[in-house]
C-alpha atoms as a PDB file:
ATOM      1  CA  UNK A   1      35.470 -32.607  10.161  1.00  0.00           C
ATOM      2  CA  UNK A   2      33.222 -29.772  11.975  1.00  0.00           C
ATOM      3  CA  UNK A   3      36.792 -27.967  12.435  1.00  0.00           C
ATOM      4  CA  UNK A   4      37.527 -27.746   8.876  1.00  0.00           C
ATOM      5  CA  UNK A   5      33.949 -26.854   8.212  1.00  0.00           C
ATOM      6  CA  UNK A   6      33.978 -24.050   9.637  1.00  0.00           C
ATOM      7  CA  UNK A   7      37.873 -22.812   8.545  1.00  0.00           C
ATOM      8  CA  UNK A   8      36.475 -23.332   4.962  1.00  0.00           C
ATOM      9  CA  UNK A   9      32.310 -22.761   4.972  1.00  0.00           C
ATOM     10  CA  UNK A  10      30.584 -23.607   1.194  1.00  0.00           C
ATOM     11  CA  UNK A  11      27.993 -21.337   2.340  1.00  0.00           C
ATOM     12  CA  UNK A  12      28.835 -17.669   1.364  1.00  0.00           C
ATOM     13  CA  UNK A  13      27.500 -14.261   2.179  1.00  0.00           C
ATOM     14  CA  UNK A  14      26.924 -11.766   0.224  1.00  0.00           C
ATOM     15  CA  UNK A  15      25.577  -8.286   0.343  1.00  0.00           C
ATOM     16  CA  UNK A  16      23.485  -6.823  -1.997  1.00  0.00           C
ATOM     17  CA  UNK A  17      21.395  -3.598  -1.816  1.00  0.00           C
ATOM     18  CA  UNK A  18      17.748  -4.291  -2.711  1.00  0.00           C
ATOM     19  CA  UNK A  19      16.372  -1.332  -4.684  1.00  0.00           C
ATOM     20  CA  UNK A  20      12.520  -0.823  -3.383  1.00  0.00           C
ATOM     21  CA  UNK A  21      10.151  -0.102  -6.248  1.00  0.00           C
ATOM     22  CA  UNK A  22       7.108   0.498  -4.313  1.00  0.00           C
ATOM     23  CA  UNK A  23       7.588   4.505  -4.484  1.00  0.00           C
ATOM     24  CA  UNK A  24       8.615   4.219  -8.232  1.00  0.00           C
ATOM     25  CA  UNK A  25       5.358   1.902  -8.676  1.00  0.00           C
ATOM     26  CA  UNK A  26       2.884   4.372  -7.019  1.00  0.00           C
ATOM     27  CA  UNK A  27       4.093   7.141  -9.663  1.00  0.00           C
ATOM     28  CA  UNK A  28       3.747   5.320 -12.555  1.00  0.00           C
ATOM     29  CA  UNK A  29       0.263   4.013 -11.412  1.00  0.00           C
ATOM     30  CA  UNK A  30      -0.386   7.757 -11.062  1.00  0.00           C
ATOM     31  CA  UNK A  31       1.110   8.698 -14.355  1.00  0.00           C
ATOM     32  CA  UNK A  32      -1.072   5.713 -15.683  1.00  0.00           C
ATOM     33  CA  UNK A  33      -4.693   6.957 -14.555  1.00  0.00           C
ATOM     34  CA  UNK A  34      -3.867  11.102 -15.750  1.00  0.00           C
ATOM     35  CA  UNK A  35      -2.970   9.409 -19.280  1.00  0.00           C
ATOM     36  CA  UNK A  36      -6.256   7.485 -19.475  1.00  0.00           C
ATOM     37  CA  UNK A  37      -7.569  10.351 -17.862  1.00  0.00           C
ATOM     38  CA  UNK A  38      -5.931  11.961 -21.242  1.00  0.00           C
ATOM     39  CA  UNK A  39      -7.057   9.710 -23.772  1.00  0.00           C
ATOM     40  CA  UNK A  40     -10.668  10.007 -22.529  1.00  0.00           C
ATOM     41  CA  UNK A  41     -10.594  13.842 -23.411  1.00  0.00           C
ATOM     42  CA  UNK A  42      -8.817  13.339 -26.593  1.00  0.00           C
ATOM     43  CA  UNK A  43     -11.414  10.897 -27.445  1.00  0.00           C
ATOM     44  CA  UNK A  44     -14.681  13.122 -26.694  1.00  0.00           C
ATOM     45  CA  UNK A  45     -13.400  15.715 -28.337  1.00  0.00           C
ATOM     46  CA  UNK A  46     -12.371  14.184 -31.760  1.00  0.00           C
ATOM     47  CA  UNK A  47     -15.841  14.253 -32.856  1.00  0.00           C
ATOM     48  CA  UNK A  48     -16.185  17.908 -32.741  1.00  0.00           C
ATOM     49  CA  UNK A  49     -15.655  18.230 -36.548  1.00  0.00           C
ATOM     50  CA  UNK A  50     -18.724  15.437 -36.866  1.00  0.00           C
ATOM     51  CA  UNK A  51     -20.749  18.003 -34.994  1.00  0.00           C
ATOM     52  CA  UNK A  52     -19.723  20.289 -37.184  1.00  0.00           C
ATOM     53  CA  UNK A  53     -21.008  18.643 -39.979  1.00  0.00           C
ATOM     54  CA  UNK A  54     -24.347  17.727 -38.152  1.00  0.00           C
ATOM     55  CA  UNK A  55     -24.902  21.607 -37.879  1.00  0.00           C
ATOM     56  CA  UNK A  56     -24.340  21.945 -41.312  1.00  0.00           C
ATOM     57  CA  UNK A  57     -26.857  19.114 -41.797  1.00  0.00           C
ATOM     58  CA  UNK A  58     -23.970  16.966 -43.822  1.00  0.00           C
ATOM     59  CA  UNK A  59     -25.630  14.181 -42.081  1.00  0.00           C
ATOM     60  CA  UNK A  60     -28.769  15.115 -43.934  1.00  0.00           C
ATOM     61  CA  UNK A  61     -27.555  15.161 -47.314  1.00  0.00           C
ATOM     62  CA  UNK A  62     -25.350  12.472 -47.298  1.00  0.00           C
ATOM     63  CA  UNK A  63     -28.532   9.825 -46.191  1.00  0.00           C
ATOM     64  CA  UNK A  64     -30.222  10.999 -49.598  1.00  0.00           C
ATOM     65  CA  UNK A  65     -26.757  10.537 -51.195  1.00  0.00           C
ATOM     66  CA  UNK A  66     -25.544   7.248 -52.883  1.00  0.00           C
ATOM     67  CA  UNK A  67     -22.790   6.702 -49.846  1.00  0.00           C
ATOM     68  CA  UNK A  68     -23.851   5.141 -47.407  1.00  0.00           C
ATOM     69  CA  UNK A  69     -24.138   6.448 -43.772  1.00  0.00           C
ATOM     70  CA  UNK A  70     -21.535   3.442 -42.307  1.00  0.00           C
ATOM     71  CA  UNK A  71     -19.045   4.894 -45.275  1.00  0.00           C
ATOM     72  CA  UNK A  72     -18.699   8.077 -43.940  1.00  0.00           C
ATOM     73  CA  UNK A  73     -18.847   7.348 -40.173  1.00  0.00           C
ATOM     74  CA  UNK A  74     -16.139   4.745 -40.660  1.00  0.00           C
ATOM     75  CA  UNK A  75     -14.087   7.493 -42.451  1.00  0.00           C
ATOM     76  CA  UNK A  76     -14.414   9.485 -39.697  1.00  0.00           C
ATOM     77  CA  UNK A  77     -13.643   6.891 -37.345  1.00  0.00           C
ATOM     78  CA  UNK A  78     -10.592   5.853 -39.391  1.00  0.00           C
ATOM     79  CA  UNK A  79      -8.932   9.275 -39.025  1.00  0.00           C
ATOM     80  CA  UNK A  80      -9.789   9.509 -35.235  1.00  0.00           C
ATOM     81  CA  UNK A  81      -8.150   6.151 -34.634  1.00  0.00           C
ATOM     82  CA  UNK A  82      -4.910   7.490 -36.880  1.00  0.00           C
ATOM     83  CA  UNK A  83      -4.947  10.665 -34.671  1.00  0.00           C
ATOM     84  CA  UNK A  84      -5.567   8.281 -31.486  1.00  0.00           C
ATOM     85  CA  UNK A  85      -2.589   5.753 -32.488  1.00  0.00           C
ATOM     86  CA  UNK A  86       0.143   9.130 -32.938  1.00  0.00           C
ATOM     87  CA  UNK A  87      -1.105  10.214 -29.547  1.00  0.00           C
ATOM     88  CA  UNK A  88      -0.672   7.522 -27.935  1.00  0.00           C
ATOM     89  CA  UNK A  89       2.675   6.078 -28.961  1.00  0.00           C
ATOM     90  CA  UNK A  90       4.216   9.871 -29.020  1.00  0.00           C
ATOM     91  CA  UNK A  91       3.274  10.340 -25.279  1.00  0.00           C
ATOM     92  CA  UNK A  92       4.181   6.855 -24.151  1.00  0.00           C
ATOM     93  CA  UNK A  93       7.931   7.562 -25.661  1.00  0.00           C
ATOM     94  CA  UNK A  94       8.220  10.947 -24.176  1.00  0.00           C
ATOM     95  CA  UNK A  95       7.046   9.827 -20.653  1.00  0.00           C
ATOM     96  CA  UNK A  96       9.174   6.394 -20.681  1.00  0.00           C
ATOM     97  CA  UNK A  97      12.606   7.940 -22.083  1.00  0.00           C
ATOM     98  CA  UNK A  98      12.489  11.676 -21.983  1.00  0.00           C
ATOM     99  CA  UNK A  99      10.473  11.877 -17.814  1.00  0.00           C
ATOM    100  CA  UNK A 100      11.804   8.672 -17.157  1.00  0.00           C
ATOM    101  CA  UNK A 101       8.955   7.220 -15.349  1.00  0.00           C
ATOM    102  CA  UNK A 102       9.154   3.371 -15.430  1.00  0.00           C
ATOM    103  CA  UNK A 103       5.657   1.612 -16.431  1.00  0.00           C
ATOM    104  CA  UNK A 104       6.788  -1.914 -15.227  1.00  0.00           C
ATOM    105  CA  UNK A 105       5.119  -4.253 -18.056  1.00  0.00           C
ATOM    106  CA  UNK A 106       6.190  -4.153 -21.753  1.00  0.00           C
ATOM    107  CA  UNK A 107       4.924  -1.530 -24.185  1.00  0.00           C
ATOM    108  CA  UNK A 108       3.120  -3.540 -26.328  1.00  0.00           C
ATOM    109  CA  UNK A 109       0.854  -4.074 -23.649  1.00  0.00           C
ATOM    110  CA  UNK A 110       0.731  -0.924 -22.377  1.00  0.00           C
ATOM    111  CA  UNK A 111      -0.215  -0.209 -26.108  1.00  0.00           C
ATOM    112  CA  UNK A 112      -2.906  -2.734 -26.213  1.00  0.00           C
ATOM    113  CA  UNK A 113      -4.503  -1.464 -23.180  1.00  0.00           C
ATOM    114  CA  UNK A 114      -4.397   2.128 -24.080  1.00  0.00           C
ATOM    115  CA  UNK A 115      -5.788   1.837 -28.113  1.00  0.00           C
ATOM    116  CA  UNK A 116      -8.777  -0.502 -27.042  1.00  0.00           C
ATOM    117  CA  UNK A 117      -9.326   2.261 -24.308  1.00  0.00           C
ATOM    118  CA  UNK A 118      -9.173   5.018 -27.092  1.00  0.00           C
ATOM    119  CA  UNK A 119     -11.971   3.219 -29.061  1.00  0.00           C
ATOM    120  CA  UNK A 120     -14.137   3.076 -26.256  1.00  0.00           C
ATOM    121  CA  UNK A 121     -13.368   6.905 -25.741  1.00  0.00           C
ATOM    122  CA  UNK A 122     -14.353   7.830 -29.266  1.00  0.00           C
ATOM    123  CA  UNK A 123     -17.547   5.575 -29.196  1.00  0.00           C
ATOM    124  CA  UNK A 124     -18.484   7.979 -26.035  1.00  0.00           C
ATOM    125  CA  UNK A 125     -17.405  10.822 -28.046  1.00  0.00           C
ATOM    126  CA  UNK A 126     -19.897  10.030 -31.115  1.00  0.00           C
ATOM    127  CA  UNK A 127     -23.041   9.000 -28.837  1.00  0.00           C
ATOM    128  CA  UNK A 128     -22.617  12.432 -27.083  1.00  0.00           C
ATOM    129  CA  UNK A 129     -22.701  13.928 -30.692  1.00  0.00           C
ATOM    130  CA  UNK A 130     -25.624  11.182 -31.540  1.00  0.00           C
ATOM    131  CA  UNK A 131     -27.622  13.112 -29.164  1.00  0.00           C
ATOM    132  CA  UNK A 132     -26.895  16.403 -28.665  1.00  0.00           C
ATOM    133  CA  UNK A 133     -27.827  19.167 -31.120  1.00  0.00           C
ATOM    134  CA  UNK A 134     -25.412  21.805 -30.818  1.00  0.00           C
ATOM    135  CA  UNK A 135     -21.475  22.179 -29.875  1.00  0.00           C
ATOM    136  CA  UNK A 136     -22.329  24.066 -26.646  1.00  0.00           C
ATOM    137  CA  UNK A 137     -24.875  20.755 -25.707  1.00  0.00           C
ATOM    138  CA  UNK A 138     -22.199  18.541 -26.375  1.00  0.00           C
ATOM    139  CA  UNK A 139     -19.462  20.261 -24.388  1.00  0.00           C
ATOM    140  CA  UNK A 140     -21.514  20.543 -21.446  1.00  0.00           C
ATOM    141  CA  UNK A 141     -22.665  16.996 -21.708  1.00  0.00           C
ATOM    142  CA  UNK A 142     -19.014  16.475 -21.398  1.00  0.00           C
ATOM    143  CA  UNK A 143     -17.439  18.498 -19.018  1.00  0.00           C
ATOM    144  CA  UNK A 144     -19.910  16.992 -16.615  1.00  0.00           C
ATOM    145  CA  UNK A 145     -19.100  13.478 -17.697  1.00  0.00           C
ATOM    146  CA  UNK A 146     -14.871  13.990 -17.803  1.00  0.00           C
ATOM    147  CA  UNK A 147     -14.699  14.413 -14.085  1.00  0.00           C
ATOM    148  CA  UNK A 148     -16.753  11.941 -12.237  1.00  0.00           C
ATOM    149  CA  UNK A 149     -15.847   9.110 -14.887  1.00  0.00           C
ATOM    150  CA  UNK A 150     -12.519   9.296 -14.385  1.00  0.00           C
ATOM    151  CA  UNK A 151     -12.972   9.470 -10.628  1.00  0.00           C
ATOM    152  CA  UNK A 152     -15.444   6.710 -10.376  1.00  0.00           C
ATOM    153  CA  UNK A 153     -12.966   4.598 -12.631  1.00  0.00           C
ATOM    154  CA  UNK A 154      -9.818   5.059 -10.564  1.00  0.00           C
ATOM    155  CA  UNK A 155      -7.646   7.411 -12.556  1.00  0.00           C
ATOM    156  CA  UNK A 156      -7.299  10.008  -9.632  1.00  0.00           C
ATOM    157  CA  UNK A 157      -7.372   7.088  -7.072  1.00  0.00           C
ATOM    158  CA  UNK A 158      -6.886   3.203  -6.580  1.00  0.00           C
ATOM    159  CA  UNK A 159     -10.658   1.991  -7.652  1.00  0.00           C
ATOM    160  CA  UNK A 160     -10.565  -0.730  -4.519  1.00  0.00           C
ATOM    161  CA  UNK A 161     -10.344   1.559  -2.195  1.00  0.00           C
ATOM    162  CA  UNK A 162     -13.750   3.278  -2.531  1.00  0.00           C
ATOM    163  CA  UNK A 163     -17.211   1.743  -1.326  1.00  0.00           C
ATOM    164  CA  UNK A 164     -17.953  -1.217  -2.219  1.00  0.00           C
ATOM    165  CA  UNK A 165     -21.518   0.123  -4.367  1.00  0.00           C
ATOM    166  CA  UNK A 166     -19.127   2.861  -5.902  1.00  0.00           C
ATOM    167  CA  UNK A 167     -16.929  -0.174  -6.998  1.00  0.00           C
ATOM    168  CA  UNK A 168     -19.816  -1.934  -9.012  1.00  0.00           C
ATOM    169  CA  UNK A 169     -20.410   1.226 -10.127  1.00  0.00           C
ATOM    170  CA  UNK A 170     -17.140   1.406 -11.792  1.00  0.00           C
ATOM    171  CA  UNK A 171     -17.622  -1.743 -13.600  1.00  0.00           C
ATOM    172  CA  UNK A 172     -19.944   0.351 -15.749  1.00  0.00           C
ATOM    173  CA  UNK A 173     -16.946   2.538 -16.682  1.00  0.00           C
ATOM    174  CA  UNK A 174     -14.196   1.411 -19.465  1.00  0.00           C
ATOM    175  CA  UNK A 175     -11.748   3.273 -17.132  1.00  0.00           C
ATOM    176  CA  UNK A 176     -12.306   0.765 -14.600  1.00  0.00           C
ATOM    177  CA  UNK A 177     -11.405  -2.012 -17.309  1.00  0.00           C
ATOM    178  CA  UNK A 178      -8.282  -0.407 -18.522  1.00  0.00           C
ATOM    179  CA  UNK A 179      -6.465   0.727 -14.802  1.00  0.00           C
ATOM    180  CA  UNK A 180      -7.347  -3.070 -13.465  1.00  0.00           C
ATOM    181  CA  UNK A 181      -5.507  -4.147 -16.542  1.00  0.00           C
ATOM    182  CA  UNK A 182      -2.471  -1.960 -15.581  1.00  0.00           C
ATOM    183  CA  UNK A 183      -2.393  -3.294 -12.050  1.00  0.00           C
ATOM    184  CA  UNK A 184      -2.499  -6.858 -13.315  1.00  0.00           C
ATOM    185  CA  UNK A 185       0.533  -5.928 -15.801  1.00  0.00           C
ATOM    186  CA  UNK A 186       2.325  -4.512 -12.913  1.00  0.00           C
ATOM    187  CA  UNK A 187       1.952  -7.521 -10.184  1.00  0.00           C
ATOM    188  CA  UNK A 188       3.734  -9.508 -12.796  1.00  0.00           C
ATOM    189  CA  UNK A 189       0.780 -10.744 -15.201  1.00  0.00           C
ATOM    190  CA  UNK A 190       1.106 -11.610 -18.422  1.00  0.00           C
ATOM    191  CA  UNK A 191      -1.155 -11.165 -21.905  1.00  0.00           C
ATOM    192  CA  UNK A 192      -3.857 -14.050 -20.939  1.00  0.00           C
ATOM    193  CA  UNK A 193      -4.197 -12.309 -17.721  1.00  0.00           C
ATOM    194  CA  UNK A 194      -6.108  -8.799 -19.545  1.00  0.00           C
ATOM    195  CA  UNK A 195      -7.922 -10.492 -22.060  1.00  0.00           C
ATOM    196  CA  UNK A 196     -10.866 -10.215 -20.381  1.00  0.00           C
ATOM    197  CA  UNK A 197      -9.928  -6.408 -19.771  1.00  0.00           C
ATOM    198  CA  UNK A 198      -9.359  -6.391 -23.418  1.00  0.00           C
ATOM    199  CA  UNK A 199     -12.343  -8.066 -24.159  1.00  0.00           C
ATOM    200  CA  UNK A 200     -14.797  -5.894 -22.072  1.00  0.00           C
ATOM    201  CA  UNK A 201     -12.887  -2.847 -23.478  1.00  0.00           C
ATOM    202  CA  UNK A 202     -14.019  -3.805 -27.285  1.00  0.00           C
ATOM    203  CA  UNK A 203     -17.407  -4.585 -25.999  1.00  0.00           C
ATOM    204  CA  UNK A 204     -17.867  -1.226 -24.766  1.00  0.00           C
ATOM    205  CA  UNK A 205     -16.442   0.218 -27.735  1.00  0.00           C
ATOM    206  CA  UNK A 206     -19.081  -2.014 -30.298  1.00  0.00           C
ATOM    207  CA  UNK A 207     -21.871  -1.639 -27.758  1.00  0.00           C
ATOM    208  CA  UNK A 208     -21.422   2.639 -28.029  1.00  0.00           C
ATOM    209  CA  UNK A 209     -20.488   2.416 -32.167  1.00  0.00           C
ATOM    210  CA  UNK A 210     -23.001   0.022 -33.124  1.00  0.00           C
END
């Protein structure tokens, strides 16, 4: 009967605090764009011992030496990428369990994201050597690229909130490419959801090495 329905209801209340994530999402989207911001300085300046050997016109004698020029450039690529891989995995630990600060997607890809970003870096890194002829050349060419890259490709700030021609002009960036993967990770996408990300990152990263 309604009487007894409502001495004994089946529906039940219960109270539950809701923990809001939105301030704890804004920090690691913060803590996101300073460690590509990161990655993109280690990766410029891990070809300063190539310029070193350019100086020293290495280059030189190794193109009228029996190893081939893709030997040696892969070498040096192989160590940056070693260096690169350390980096990346060492800071990743120390910000998730020593800082605390929650990435919300899984570390793999958060991995993913940040490695393919690294290549890109270090393809930047050996066209600035490509053509620049000395060290002092090649750190001004990058000190005035650092800065407005990063800005442009929405480490300092969310990328959709700037002009819409400053946004296309971020699709020029890898930086772009890598924080749009982050966001996509964080509103609750999965793997098939960055390859394209992924995809355009390696592009970049053939388009500058090649």
């Amino acid at each position: 009967s309604l009487y007894n329905s409502y001495i004994n209801p089946e529906l039940k209340i219960e109270k539950k605090k809701i923990k809001d994530e939105e301030h704890n999402m804004n920090i690691s989207s913060i803590g996101l764009g300073f460690f590509i911001a990161l990655i993109f300085l280690q990766g410029l300046g891990a070809t300063k011992n190539f310029m070193k050997d350019k100086q020293l016109n290495t280059l030189d004698r190794i193109r009228i030496s029996p190893v081939p020029s893709y030997q040696y450039i892969s070498g040096y690529m192989v160590t940056y990428i070693i260096v690169l891989l350390i980096q990346i995995v060492f800071t990743i630990l120390i910000v998730r369990y020593i800082i605390r600060i929650d990435f919300f997607m899984p570390f793999p890809l958060l991995f993913l994201i940040c490695f393919c970003f690294g290549l890109s870096s270090i393809g930047t890194g050996l066209i600035i050597v490509a053509f620049t002829k000395s060290s002092t050349q090649a750190g001004y060419i990058t000190s005035f690229l650092f800065t407005p890259a990063c800005m442009l490709g929405g480490c300092y700030w969310p990328f959709h909130i700037m002009p819409p021609f400053l946004q296309r002009v971020s699709d020029l960036l890898p930086h772009k490419w890598a924080m749009d993967a982050f966001y996509k990770l964080q509103e609750g996408g999965d793997f098939f959801s960055i390859v394209l990300n992924l995809s355009i990152l390696l592009g970049f990263t053939l388009l500058l090495v090649l």
